[in-house]
PDB file of N, CA and C in Angstrom:
ATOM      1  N   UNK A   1    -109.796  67.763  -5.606  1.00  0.00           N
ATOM      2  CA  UNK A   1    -109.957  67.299  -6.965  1.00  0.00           C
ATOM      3  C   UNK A   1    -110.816  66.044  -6.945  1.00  0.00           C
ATOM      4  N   UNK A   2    -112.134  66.018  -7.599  1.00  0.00           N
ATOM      5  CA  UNK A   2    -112.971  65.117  -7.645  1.00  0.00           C
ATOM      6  C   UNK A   2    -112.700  64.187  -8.939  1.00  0.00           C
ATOM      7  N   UNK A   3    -112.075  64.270  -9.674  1.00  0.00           N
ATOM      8  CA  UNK A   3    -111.973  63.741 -10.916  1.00  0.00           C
ATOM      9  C   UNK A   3    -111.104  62.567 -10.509  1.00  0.00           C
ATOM     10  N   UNK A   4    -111.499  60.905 -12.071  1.00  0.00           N
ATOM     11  CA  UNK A   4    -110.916  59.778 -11.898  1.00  0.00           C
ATOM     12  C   UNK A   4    -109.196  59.994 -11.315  1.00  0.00           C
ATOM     13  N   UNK A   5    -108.871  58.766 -11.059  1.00  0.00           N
ATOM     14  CA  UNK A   5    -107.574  58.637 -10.149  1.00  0.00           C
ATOM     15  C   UNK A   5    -106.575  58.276 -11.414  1.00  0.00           C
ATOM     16  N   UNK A   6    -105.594  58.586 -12.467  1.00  0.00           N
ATOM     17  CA  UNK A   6    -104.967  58.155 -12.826  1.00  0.00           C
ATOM     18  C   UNK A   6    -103.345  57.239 -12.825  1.00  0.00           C
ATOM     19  N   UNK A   7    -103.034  56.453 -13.251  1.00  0.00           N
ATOM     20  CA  UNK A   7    -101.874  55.912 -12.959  1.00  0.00           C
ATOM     21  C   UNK A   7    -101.167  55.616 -14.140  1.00  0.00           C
ATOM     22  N   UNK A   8    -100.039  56.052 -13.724  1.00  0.00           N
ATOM     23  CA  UNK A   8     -98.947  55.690 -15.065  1.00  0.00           C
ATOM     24  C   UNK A   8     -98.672  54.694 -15.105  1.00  0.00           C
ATOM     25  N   UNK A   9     -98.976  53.525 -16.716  1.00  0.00           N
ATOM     26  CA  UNK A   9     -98.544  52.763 -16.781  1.00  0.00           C
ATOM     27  C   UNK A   9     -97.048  52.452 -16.881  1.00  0.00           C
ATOM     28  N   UNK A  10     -96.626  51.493 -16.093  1.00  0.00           N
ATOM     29  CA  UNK A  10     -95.248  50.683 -16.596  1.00  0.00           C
ATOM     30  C   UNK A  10     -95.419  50.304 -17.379  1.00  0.00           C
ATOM     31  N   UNK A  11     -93.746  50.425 -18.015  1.00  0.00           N
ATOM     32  CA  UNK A  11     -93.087  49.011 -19.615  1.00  0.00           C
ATOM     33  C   UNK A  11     -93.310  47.951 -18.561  1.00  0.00           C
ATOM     34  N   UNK A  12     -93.794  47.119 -19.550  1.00  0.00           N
ATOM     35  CA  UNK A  12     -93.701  45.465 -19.310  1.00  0.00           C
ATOM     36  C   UNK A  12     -92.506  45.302 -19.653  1.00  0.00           C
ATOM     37  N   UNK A  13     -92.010  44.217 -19.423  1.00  0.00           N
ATOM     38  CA  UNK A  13     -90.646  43.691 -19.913  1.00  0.00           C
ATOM     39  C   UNK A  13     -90.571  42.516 -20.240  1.00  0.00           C
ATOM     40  N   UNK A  14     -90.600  41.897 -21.274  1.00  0.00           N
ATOM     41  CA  UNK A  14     -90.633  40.669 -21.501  1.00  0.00           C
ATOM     42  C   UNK A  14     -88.998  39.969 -21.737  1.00  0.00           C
ATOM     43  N   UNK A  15     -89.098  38.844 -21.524  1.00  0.00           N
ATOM     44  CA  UNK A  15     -87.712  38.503 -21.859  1.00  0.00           C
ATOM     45  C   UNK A  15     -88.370  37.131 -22.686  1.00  0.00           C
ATOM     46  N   UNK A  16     -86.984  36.708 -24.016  1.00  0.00           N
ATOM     47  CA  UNK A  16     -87.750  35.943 -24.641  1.00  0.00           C
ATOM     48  C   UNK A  16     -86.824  34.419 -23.966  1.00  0.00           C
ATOM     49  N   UNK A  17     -87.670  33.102 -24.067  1.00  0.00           N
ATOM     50  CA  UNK A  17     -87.386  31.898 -23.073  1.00  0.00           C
ATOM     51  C   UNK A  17     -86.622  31.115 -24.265  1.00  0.00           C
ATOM     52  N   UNK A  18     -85.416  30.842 -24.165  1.00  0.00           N
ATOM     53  CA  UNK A  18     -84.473  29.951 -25.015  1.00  0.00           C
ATOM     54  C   UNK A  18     -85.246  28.584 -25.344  1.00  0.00           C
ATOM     55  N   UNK A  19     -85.557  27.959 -26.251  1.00  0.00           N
ATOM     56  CA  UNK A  19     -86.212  27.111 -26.209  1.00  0.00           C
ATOM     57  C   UNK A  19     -85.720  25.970 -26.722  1.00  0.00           C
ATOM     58  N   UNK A  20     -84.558  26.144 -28.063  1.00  0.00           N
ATOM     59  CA  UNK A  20     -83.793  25.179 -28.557  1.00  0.00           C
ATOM     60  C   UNK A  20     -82.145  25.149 -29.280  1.00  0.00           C
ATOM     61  N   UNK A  21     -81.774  24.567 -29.458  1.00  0.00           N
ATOM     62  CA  UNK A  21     -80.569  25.215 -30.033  1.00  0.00           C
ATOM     63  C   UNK A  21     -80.525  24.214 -31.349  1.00  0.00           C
ATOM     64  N   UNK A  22     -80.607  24.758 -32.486  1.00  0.00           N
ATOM     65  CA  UNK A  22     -79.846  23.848 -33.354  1.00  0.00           C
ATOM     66  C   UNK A  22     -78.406  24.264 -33.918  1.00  0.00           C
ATOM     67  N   UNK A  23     -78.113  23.059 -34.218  1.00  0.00           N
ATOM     68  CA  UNK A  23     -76.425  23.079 -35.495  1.00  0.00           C
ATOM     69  C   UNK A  23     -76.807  22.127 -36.123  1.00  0.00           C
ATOM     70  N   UNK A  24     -76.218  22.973 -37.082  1.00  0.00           N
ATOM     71  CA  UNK A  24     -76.581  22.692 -38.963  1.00  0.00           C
ATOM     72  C   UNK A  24     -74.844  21.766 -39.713  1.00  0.00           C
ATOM     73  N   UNK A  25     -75.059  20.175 -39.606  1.00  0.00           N
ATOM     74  CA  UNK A  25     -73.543  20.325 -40.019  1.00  0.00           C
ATOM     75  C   UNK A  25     -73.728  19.737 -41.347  1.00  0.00           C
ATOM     76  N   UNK A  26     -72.660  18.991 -41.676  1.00  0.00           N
ATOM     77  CA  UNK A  26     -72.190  18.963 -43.402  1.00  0.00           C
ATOM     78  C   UNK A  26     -72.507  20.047 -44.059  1.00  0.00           C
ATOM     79  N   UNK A  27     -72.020  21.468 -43.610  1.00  0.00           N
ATOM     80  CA  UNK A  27     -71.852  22.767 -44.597  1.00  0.00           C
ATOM     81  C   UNK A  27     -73.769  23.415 -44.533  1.00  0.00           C
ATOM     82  N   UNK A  28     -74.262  22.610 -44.130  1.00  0.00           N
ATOM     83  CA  UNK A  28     -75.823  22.799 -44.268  1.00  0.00           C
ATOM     84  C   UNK A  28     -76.211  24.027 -43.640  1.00  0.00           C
ATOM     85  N   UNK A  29     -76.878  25.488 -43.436  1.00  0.00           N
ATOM     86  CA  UNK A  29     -77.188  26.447 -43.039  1.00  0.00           C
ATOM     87  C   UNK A  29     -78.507  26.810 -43.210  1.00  0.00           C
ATOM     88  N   UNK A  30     -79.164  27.917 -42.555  1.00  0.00           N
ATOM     89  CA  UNK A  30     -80.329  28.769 -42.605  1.00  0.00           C
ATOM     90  C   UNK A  30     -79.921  30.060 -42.398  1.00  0.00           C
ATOM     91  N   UNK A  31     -81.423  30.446 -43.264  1.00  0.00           N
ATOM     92  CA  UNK A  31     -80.881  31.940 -42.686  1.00  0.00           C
ATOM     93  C   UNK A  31     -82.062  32.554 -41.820  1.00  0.00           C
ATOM     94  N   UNK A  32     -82.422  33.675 -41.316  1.00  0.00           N
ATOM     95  CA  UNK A  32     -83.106  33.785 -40.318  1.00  0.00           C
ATOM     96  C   UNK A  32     -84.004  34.454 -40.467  1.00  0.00           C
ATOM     97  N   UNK A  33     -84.740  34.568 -41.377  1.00  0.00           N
ATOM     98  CA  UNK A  33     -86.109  34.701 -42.369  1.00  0.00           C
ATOM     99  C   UNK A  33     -86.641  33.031 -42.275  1.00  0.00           C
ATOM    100  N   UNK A  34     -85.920  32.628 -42.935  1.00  0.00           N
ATOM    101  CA  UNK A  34     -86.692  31.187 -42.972  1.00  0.00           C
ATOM    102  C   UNK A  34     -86.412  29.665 -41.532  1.00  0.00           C
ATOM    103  N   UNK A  35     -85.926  30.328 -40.535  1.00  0.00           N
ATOM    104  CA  UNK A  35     -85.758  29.763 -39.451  1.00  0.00           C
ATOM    105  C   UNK A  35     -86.543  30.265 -38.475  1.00  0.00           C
ATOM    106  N   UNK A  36     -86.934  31.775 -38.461  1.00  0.00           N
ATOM    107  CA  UNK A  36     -88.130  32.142 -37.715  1.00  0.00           C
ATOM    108  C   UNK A  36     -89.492  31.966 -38.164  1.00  0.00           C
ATOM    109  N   UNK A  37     -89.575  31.629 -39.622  1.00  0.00           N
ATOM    110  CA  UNK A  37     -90.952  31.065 -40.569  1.00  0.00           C
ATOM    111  C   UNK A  37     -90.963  30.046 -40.011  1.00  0.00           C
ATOM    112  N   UNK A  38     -89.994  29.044 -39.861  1.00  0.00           N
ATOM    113  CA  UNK A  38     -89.970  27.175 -40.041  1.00  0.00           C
ATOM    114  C   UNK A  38     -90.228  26.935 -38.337  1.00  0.00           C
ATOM    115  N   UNK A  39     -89.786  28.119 -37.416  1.00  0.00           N
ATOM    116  CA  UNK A  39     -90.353  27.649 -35.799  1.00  0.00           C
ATOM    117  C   UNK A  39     -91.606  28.684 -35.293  1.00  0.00           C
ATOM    118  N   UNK A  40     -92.144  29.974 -36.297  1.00  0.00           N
ATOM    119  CA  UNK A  40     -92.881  29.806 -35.753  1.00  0.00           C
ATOM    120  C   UNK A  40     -94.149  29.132 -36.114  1.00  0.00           C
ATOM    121  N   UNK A  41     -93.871  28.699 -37.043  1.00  0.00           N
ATOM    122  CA  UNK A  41     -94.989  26.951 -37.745  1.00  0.00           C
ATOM    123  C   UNK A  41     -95.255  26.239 -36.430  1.00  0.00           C
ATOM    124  N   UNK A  42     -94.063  25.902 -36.485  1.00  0.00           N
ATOM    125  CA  UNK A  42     -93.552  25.062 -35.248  1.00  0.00           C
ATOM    126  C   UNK A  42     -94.392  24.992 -33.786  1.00  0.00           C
ATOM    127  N   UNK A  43     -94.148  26.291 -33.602  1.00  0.00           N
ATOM    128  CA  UNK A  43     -94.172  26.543 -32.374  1.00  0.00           C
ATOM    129  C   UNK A  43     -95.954  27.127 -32.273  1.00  0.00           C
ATOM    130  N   UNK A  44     -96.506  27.458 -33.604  1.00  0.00           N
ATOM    131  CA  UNK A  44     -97.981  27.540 -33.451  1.00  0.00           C
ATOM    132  C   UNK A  44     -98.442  29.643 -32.852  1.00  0.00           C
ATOM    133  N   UNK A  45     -97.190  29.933 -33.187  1.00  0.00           N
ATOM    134  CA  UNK A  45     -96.977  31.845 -32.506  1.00  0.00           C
ATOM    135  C   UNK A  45     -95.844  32.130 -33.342  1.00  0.00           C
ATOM    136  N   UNK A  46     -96.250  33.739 -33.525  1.00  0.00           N
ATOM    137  CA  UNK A  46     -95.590  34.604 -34.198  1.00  0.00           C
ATOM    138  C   UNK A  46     -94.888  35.292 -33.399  1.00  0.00           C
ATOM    139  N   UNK A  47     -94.970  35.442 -32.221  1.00  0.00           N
ATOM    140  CA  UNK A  47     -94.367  35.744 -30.924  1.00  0.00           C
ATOM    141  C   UNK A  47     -92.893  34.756 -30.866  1.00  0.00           C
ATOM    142  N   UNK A  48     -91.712  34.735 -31.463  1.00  0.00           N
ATOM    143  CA  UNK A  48     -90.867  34.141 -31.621  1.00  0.00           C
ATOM    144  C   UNK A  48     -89.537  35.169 -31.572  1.00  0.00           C
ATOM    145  N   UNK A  49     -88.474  34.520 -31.609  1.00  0.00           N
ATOM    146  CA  UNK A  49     -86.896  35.019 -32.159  1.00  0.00           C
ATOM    147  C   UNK A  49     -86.162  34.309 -32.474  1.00  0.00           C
ATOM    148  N   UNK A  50     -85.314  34.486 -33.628  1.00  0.00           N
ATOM    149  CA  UNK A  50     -84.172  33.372 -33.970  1.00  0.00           C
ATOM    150  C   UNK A  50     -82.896  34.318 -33.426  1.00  0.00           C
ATOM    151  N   UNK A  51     -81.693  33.511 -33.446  1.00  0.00           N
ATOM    152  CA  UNK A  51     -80.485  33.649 -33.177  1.00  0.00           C
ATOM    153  C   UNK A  51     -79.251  33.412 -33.675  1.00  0.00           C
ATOM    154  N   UNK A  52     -78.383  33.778 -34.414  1.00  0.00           N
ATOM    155  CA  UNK A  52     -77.234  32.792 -34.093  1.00  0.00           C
ATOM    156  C   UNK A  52     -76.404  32.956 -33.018  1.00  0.00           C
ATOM    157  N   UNK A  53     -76.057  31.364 -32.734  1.00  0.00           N
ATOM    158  CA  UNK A  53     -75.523  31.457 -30.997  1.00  0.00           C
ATOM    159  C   UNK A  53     -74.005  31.574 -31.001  1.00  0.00           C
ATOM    160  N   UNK A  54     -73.874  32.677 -30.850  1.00  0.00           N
ATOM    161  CA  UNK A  54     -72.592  33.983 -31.082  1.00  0.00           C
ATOM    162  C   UNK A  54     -71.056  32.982 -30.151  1.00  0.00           C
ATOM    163  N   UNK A  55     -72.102  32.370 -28.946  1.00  0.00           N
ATOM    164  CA  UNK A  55     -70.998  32.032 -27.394  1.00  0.00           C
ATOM    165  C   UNK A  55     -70.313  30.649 -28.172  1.00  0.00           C
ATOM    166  N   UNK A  56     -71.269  30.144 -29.061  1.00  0.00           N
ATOM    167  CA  UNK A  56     -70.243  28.891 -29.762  1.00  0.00           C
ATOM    168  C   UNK A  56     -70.043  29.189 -30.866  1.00  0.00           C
ATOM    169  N   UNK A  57     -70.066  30.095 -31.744  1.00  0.00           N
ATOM    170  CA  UNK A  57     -69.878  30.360 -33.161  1.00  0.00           C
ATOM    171  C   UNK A  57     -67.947  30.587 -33.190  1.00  0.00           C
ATOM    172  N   UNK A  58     -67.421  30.758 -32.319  1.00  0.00           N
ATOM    173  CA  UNK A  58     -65.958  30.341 -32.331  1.00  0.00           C
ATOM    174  C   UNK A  58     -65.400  28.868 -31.946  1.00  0.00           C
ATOM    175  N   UNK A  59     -66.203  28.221 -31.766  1.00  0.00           N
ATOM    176  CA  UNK A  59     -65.871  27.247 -31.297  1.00  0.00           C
ATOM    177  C   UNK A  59     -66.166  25.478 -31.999  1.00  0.00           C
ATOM    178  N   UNK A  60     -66.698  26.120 -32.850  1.00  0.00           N
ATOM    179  CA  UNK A  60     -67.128  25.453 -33.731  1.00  0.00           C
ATOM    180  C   UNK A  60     -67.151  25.831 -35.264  1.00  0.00           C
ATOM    181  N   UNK A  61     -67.322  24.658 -36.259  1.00  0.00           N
ATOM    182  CA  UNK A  61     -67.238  25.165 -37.617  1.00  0.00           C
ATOM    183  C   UNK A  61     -68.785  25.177 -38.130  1.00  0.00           C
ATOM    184  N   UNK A  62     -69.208  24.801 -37.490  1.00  0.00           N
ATOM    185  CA  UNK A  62     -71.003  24.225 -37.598  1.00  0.00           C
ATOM    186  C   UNK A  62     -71.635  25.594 -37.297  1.00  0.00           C
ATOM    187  N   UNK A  63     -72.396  25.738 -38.231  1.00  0.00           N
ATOM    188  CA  UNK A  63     -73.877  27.035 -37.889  1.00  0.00           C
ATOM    189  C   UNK A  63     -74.664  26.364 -36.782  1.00  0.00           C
ATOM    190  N   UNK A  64     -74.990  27.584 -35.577  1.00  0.00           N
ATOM    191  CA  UNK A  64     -75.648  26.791 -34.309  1.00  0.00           C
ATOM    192  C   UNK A  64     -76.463  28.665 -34.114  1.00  0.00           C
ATOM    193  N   UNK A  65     -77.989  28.188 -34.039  1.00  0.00           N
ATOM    194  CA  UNK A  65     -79.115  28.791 -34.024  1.00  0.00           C
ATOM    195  C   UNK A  65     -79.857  28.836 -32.055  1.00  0.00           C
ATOM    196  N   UNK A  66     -80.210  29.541 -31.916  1.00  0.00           N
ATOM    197  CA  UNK A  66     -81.160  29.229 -30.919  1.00  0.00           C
ATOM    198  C   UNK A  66     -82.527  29.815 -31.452  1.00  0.00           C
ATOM    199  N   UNK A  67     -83.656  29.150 -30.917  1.00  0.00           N
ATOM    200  CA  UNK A  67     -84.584  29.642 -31.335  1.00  0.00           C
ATOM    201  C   UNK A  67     -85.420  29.729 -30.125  1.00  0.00           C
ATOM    202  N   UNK A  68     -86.430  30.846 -29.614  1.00  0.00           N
ATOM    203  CA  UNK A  68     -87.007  31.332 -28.457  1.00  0.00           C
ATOM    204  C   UNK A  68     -88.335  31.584 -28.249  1.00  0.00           C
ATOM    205  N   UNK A  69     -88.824  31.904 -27.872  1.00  0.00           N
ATOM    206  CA  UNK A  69     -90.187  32.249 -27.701  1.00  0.00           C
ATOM    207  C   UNK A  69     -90.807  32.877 -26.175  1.00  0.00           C
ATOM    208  N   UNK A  70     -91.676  33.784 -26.056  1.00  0.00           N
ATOM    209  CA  UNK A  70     -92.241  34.723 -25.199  1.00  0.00           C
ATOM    210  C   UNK A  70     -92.575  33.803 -23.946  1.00  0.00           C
ATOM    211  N   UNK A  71     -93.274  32.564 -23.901  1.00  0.00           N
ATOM    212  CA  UNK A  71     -93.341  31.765 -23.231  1.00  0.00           C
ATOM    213  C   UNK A  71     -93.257  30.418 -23.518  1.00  0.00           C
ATOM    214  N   UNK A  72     -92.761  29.543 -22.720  1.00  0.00           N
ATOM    215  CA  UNK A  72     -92.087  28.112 -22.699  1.00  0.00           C
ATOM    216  C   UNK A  72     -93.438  27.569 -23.371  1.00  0.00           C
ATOM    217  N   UNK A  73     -93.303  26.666 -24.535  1.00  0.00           N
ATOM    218  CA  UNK A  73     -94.968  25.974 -24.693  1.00  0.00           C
ATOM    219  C   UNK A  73     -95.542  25.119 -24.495  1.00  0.00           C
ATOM    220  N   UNK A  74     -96.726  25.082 -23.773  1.00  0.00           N
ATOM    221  CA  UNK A  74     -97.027  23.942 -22.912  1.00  0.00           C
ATOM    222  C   UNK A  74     -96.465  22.255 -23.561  1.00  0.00           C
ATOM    223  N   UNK A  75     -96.895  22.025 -24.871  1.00  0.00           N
ATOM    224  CA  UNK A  75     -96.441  20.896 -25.056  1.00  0.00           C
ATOM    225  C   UNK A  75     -95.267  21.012 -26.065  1.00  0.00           C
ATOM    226  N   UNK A  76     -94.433  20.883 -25.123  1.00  0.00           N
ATOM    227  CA  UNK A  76     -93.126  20.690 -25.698  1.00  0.00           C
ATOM    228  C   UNK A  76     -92.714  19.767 -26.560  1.00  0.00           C
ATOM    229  N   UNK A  77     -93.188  18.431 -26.139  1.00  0.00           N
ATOM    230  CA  UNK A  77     -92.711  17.698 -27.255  1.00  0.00           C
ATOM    231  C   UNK A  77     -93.720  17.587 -28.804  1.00  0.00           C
ATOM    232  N   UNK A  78     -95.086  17.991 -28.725  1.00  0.00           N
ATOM    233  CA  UNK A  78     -95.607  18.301 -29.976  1.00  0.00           C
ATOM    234  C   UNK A  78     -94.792  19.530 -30.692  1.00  0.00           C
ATOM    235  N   UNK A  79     -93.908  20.779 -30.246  1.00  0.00           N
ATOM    236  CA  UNK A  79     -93.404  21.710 -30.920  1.00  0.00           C
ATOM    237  C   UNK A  79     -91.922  20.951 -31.131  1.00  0.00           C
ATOM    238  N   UNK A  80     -91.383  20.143 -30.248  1.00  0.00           N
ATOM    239  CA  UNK A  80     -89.698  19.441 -31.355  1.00  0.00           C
ATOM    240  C   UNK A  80     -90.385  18.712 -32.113  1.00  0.00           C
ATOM    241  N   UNK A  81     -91.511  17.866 -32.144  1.00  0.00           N
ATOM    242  CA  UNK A  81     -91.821  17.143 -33.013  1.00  0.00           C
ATOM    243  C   UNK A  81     -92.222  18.004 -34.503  1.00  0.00           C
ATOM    244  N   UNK A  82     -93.158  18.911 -34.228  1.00  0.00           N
ATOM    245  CA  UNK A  82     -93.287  19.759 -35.104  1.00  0.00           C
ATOM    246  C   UNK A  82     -92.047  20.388 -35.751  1.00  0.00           C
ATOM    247  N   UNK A  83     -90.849  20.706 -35.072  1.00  0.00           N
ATOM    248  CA  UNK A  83     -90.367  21.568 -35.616  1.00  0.00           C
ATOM    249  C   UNK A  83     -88.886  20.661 -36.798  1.00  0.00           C
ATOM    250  N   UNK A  84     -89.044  18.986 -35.991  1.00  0.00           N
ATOM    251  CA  UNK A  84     -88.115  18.603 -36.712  1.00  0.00           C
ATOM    252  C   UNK A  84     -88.518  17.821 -38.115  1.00  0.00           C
ATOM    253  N   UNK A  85     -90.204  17.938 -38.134  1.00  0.00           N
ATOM    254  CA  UNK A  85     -91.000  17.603 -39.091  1.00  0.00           C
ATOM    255  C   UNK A  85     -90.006  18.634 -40.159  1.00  0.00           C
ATOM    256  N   UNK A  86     -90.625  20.004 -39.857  1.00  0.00           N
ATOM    257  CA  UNK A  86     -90.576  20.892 -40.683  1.00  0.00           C
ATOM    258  C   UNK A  86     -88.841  20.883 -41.030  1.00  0.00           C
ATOM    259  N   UNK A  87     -87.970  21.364 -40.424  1.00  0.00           N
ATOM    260  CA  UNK A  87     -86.672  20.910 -40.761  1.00  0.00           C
ATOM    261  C   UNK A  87     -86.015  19.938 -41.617  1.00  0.00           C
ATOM    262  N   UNK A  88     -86.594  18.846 -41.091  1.00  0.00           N
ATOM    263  CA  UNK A  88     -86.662  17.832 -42.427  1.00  0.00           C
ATOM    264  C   UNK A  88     -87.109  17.793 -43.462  1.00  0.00           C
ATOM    265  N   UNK A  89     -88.441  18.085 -43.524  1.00  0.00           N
ATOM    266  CA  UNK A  89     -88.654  18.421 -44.650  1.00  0.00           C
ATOM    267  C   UNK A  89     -88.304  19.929 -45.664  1.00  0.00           C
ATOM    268  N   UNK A  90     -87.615  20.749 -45.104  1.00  0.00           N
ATOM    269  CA  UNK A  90     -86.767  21.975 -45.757  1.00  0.00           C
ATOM    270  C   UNK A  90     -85.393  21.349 -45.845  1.00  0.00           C
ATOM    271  N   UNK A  91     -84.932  20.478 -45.194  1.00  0.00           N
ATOM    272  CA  UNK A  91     -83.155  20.015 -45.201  1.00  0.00           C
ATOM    273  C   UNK A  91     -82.920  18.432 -45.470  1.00  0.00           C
ATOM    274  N   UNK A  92     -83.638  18.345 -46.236  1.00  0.00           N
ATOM    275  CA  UNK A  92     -83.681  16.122 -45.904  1.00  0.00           C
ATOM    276  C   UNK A  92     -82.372  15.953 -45.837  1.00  0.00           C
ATOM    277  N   UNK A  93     -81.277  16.326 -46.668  1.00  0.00           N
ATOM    278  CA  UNK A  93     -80.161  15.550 -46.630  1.00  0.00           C
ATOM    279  C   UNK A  93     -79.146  16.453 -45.931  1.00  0.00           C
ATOM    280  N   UNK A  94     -79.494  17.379 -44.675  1.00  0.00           N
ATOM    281  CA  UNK A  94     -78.617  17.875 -43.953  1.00  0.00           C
ATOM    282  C   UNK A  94     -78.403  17.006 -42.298  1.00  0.00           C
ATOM    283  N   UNK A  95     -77.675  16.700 -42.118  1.00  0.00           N
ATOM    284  CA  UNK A  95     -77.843  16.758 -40.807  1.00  0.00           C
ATOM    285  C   UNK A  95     -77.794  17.439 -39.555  1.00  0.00           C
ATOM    286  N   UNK A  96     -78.965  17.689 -38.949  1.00  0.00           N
ATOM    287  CA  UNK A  96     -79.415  19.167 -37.947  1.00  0.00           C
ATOM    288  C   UNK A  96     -79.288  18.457 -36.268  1.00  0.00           C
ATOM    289  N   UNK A  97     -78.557  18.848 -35.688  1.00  0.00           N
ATOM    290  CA  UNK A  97     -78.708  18.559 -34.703  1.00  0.00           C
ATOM    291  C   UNK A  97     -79.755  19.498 -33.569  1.00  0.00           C
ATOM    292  N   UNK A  98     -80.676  19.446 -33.036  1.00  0.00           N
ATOM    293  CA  UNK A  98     -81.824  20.058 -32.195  1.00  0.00           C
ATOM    294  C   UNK A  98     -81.453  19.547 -30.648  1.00  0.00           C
ATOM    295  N   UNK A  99     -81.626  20.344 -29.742  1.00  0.00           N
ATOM    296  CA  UNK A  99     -81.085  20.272 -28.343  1.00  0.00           C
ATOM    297  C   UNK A  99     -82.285  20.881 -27.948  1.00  0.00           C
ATOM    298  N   UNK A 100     -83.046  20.735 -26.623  1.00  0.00           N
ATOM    299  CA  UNK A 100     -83.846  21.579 -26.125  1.00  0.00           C
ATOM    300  C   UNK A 100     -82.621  21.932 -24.699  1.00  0.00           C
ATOM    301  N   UNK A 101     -83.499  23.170 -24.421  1.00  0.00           N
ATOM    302  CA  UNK A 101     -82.769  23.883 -23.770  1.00  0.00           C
ATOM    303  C   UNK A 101     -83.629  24.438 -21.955  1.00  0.00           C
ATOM    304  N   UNK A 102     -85.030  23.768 -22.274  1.00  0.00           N
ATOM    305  CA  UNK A 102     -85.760  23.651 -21.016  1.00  0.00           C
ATOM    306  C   UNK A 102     -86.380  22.466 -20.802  1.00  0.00           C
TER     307      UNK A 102
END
């Protein structure tokens, strides 16, 4: 058989990289339409995921989010800065607590 050599492509597999965690307290919440809008502003990619973080949602009375992305972004602190811009200005009088997580 003289004809090209074909090869089956593999699935890629991506896994998405935890990037922050927030909690939302004094009763304050999001929902996850406008928390994956508000990071991926943020974060400058549509390549994103929001969360709610299920492992403390018993453990707490506070809404607690993670928010992720395909790869870690190089400048990290321009995207918390960015992202607590934007937070603030959607929540002024909530208080959000933001954790990075890498």
């Amino acid at each position: 058989m003289n004809g090209p050599i074909r090869i089956a492509a593999r699935e890629l597999k991506t896994t998405d990289v935890s990037i922050f965690r927030l909690k939302f307290h004094d009763g304050a919440s999001i929902g996850p339409t406008l928390l994956k809008r508000i990071w991926s502003l943020a974060v400058g990619s549509e390549d994103v995921s929001v969360s709610r973080d299920s492992a403390r949602a018993g453990l707490s009375t506070h809404d607690s989010y993670v928010v992720r992305a395909l790869v870690r972004p190089v400048d990290l602190e321009s995207v918390e800065t960015n992202l607590r811009r934007l937070l603030r200005d959607r929540f002024s009088a909530a208080h959000i607590e933001l954790r990075r997580l890498v």
